[in-house]
N, C-alpha and C. Protein backbone atom coordinates (compact mmCIF):
# COMPACT_ATOMS: atom_id res chain seq x y z
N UNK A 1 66.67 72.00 159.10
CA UNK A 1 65.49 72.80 158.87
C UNK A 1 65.33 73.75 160.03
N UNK A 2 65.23 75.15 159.60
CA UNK A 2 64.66 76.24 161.34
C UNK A 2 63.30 76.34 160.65
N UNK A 3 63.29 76.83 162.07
CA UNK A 3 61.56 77.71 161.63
C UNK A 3 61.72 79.12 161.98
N UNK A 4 61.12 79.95 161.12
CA UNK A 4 61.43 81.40 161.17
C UNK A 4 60.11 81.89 162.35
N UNK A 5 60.58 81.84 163.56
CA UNK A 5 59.46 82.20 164.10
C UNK A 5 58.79 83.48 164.49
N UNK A 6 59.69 84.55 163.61
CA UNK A 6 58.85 85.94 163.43
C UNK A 6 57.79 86.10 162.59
N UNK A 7 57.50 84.62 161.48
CA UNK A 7 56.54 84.18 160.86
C UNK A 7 55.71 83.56 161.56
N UNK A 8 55.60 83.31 163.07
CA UNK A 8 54.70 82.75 163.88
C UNK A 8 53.69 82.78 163.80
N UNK A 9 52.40 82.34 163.28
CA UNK A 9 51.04 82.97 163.56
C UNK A 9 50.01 82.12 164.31
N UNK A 10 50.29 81.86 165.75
CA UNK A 10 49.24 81.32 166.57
C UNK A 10 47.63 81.16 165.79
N UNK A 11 47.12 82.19 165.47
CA UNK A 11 45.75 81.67 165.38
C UNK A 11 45.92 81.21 163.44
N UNK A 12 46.76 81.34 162.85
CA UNK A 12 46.94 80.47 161.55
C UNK A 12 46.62 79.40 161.83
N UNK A 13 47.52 78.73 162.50
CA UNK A 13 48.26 77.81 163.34
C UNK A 13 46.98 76.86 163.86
N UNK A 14 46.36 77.38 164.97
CA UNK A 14 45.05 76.94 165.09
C UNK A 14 43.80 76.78 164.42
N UNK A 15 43.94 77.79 163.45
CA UNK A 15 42.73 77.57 162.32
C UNK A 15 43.23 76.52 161.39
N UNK A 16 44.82 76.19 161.26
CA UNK A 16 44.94 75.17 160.44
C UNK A 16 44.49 73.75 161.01
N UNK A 17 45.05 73.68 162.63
CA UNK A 17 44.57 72.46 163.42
C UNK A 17 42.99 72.86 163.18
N UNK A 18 42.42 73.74 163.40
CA UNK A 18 41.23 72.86 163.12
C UNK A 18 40.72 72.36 162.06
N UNK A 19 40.76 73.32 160.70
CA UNK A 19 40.01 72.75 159.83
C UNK A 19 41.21 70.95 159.24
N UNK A 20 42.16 70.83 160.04
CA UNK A 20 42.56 68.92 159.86
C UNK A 20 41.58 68.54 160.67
N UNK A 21 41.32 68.72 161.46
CA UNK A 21 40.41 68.12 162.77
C UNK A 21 39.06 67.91 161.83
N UNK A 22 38.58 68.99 161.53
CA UNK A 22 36.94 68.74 160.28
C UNK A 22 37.05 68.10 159.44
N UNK A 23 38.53 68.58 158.59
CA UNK A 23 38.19 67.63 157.40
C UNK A 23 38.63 65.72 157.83
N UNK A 24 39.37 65.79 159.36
CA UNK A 24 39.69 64.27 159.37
C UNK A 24 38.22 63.81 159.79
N UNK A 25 37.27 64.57 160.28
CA UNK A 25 36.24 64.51 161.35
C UNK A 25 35.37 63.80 160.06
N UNK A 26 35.09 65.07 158.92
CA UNK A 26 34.13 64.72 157.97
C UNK A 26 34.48 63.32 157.02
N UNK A 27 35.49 63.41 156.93
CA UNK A 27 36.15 62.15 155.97
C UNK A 27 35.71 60.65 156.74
N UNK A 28 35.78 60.80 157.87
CA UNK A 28 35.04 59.75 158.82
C UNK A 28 33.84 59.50 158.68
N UNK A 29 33.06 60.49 158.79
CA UNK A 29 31.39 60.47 159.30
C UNK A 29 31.18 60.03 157.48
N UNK A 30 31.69 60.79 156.82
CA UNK A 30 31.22 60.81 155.07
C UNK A 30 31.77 59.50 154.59
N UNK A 31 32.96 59.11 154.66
CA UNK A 31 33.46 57.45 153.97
C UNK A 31 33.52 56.89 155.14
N UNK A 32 33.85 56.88 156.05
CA UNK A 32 33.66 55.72 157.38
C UNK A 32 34.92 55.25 156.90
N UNK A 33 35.89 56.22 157.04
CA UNK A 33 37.57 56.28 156.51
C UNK A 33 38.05 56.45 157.38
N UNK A 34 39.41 56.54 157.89
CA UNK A 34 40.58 56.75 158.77
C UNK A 34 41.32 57.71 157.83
N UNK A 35 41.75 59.02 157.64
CA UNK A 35 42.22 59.66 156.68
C UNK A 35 44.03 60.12 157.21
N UNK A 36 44.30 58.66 157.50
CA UNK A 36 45.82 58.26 157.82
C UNK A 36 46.13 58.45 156.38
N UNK A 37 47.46 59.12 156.31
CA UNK A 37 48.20 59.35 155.04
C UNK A 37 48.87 58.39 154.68
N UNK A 38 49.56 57.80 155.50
CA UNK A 38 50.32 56.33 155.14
C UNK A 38 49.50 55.40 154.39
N UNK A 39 48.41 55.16 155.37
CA UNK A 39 46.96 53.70 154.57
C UNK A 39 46.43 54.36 153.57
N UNK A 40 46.28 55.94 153.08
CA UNK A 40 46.09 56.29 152.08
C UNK A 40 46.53 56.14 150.91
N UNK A 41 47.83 56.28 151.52
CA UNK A 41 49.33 56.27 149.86
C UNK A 41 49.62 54.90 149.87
N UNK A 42 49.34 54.07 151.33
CA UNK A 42 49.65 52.41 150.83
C UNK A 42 48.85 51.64 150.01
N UNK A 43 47.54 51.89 150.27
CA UNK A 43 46.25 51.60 149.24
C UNK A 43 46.42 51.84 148.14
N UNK A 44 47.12 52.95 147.26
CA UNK A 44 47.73 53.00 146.22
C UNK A 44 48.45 52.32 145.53
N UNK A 45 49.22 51.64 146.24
CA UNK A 45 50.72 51.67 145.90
C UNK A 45 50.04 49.79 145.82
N UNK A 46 49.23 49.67 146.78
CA UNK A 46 48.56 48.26 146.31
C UNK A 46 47.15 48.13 146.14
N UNK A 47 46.82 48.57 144.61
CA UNK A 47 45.44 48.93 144.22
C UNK A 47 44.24 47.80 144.36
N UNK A 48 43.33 48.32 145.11
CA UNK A 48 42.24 47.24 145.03
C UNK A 48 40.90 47.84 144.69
N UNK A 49 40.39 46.85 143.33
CA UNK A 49 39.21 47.07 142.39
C UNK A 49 38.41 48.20 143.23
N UNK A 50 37.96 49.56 142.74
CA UNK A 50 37.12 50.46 143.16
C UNK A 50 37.18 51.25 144.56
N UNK A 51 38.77 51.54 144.75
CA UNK A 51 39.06 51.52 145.88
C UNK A 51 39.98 52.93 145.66
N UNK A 52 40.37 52.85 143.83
CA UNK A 52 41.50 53.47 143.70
C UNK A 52 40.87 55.20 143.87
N UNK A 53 40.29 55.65 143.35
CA UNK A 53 40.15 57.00 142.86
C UNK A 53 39.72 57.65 143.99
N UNK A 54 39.03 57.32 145.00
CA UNK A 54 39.42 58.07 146.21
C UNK A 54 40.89 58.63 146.61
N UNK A 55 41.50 57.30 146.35
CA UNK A 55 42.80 57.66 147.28
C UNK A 55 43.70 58.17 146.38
N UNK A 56 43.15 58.46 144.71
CA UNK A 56 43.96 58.97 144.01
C UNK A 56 43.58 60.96 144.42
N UNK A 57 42.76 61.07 144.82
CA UNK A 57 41.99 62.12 144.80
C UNK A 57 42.36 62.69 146.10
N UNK A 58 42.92 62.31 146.84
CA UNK A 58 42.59 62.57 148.10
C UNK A 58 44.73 62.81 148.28
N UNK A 59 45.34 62.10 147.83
CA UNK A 59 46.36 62.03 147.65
C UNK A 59 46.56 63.70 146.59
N UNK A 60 46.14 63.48 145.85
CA UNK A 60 45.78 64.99 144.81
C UNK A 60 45.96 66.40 145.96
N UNK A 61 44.67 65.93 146.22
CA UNK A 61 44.82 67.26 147.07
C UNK A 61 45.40 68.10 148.02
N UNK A 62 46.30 66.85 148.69
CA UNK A 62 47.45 67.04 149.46
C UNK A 62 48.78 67.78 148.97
N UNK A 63 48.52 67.40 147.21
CA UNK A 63 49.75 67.82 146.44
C UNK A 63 49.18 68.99 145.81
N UNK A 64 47.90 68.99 145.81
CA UNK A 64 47.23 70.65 144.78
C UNK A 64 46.98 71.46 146.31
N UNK A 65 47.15 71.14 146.92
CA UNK A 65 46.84 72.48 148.20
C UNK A 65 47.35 73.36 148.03
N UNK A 66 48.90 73.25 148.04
CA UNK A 66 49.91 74.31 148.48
C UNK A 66 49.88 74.95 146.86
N UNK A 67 49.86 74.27 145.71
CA UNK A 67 50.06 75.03 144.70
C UNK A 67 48.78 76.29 144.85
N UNK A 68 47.33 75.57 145.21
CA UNK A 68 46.17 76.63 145.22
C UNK A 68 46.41 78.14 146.10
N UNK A 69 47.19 77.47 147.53
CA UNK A 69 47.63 78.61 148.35
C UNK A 69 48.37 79.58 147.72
N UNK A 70 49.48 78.91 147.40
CA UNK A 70 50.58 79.57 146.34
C UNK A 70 49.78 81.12 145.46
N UNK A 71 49.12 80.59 145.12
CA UNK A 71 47.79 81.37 143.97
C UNK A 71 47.31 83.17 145.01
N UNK A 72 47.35 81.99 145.81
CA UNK A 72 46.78 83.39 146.74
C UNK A 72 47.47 84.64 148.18
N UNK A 73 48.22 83.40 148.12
CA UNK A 73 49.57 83.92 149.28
C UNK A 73 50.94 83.64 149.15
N UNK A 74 51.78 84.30 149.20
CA UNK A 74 53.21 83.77 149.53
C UNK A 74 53.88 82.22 150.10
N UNK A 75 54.28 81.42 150.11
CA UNK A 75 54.23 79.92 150.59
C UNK A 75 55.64 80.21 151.28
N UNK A 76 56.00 80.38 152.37
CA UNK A 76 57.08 80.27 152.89
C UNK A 76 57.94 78.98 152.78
N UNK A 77 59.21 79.03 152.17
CA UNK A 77 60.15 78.19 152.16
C UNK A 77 61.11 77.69 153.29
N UNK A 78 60.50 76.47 153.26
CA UNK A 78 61.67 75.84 154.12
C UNK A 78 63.11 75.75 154.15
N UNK A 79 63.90 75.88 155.24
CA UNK A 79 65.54 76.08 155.08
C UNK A 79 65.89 74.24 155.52
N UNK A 80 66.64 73.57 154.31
CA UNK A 80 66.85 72.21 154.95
C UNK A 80 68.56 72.68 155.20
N UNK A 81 68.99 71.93 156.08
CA UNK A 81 70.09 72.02 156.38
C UNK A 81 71.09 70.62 156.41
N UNK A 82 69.99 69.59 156.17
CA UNK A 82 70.56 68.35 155.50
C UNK A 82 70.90 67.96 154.17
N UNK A 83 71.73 67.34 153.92
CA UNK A 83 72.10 66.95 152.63
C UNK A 83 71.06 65.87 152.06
N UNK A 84 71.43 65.25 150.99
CA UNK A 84 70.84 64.51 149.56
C UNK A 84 70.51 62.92 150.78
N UNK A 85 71.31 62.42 151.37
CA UNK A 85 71.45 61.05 151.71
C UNK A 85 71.12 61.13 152.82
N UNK A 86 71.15 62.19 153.45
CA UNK A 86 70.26 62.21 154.91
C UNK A 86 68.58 62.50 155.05
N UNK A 87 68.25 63.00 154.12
CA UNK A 87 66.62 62.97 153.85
C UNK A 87 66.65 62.05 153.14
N UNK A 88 67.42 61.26 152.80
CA UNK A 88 66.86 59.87 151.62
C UNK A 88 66.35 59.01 153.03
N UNK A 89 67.92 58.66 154.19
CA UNK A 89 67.97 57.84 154.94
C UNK A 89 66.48 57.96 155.88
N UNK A 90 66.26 59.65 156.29
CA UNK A 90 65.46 59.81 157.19
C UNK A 90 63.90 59.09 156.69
N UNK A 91 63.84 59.54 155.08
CA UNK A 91 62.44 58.93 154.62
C UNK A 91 62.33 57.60 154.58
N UNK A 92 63.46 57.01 154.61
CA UNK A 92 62.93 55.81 154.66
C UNK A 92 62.70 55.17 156.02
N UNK A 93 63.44 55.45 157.22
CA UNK A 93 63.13 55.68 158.38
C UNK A 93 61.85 55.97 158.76
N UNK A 94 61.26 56.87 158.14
CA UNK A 94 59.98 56.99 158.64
C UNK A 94 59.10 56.23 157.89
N UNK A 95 59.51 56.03 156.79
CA UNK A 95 58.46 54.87 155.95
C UNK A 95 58.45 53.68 156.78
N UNK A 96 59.48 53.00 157.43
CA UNK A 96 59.44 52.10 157.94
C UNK A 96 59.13 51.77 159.32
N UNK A 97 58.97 53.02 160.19
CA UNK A 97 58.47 53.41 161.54
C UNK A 97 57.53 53.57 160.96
N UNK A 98 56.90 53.74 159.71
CA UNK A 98 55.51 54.06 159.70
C UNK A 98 54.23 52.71 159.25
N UNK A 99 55.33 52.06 158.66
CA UNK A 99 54.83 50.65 158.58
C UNK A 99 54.38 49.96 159.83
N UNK A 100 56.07 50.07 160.39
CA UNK A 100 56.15 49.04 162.07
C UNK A 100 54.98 49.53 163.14
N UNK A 101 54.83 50.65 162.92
CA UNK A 101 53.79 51.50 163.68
C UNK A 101 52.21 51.30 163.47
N UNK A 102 52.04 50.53 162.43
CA UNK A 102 50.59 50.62 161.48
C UNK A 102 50.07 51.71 161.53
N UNK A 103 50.91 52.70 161.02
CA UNK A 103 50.14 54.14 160.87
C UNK A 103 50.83 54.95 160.62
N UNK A 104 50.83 56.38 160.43
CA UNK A 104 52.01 57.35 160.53
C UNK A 104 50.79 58.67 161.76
N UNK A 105 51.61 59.55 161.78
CA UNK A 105 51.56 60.66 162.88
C UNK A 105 50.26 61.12 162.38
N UNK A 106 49.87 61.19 161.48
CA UNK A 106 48.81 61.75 161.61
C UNK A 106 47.36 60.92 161.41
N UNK A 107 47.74 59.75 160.94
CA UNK A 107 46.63 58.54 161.14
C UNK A 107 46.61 58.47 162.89
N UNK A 108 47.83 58.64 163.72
CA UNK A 108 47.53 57.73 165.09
C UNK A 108 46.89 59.08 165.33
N UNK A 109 47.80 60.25 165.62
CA UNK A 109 47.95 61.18 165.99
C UNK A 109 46.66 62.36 165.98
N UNK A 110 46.10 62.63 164.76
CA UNK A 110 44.91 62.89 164.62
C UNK A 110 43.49 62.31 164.35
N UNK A 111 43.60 61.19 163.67
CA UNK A 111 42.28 60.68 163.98
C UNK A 111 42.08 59.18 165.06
N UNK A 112 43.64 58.46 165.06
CA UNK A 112 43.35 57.64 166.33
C UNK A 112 43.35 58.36 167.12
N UNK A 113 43.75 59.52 167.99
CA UNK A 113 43.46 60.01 169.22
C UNK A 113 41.69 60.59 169.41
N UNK A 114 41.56 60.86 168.45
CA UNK A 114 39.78 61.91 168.37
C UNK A 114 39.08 60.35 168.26
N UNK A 115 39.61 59.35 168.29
CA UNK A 115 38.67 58.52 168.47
C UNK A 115 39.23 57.32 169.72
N UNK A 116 39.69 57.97 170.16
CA UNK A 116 40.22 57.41 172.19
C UNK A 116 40.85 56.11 171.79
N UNK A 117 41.51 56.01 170.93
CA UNK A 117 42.43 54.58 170.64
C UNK A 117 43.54 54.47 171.23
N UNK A 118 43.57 53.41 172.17
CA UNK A 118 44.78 52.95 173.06
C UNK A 118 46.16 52.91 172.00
N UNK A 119 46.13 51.71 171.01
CA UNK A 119 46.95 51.63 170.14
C UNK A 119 47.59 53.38 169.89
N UNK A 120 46.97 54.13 168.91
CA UNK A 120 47.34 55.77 168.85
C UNK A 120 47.50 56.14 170.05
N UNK A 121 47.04 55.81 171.16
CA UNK A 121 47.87 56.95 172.32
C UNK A 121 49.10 56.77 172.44
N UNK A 122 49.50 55.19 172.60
CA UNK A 122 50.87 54.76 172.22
C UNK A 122 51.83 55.10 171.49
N UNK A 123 50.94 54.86 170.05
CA UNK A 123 51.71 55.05 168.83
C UNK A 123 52.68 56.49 168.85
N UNK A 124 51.54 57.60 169.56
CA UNK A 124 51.58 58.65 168.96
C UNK A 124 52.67 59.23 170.77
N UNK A 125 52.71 58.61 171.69
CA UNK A 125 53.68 58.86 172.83
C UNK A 125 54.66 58.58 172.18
N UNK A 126 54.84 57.65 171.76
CA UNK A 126 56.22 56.78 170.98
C UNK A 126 56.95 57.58 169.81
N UNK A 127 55.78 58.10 169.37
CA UNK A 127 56.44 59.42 168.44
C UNK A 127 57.05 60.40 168.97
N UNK A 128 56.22 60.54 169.45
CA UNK A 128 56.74 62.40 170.41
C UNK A 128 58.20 61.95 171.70
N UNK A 129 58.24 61.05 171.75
CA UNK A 129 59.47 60.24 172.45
C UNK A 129 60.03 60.26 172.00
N UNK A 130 60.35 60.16 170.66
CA UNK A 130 61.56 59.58 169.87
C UNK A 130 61.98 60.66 169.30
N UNK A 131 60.95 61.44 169.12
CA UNK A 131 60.97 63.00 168.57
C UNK A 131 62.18 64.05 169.20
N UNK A 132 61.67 63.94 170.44
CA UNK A 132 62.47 64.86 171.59
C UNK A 132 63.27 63.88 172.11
N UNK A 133 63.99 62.73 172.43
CA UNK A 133 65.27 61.96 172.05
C UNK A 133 65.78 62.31 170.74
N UNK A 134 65.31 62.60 169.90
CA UNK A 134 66.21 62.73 168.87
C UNK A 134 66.77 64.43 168.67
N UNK A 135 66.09 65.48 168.92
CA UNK A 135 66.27 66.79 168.56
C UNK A 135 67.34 66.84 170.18
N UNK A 136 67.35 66.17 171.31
CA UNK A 136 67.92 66.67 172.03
C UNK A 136 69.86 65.83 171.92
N UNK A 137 69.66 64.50 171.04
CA UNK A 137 70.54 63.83 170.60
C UNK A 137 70.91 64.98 169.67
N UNK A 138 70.69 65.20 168.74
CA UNK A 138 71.24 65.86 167.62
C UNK A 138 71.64 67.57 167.97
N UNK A 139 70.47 68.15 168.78
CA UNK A 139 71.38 69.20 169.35
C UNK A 139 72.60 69.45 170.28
N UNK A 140 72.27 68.50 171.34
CA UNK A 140 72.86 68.66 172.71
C UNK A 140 74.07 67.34 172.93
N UNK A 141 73.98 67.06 172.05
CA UNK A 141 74.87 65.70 172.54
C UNK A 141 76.02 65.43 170.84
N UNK A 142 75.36 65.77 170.10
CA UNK A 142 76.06 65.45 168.45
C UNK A 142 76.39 67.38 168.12
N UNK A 143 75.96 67.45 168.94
CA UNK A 143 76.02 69.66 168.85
C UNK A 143 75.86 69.95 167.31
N UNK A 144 74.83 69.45 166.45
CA UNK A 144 74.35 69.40 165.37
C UNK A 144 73.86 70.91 164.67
């Protein structure tokens, strides 16, 4: 995957961090939720009585966003540069770092950090560790 960074747009960019920041902010104050994507889609996947249609809804909108954008702007396409079995391997990799982790990047990352959680400061060092071990493995060392 590159990123085309003559498509750069700093204050996009920041207006997108913030309005995650509001809507993780409001989803808190309004359901007294954690609006972690993982405990979202896992709650699904193991339904409990009156529990479901939030997270069917909320899951929705994650998948109707980009079509709504679409509507109104151009959606820039991503360039993958991996094959069929290497995004199979990687997703499940992260499904399972995301399990072992009790969370994924943006459960620790954005709303455990806005709420000073030791666990997420961890979680989310441990990410960004493994992150930059891995891009510097795969560039600099596998010359990927």
């Amino acid at each position: 995957m590159t990123i085309d960074w003559t498509s750069f747009t700093p204050w996009t960019a920041l207006a997108g961090g913030m309005l995650i920041g509001l809507a993780a902010g409001l989803f808190a104050v309004l359901n007294g939720r954690i609006a972690g994507i993982s405990g979202v889609l896992g709650g699904l996947l193991r339904p409990v009585r009156g529990d479901l249609g939030w997270r069917a809804a909320f899951i929705g909108g994650l998948v109707l966003a980009p079509v709504a954008y679409a509507l109104v702007a151009p959606v820039p396409l991503p360039v993958i540069g991996a094959g069929p079995g290497t995004l199979v391997l990687a997703g499940l990799l992260v499904g399972f770092g995301t399990r072992l982790g009790s969370g994924c990047t943006s459960g620790h990352g954005v709303c455990g950090m806005s709420r000073l959680s030791l666990r997420s400061l961890v979680a989310t060092a441990a990410f960004m560790g493994a992150g930059f071990v891995t891009v510097f493995m795969v560039r600099h060392v596998l010359g990927a």
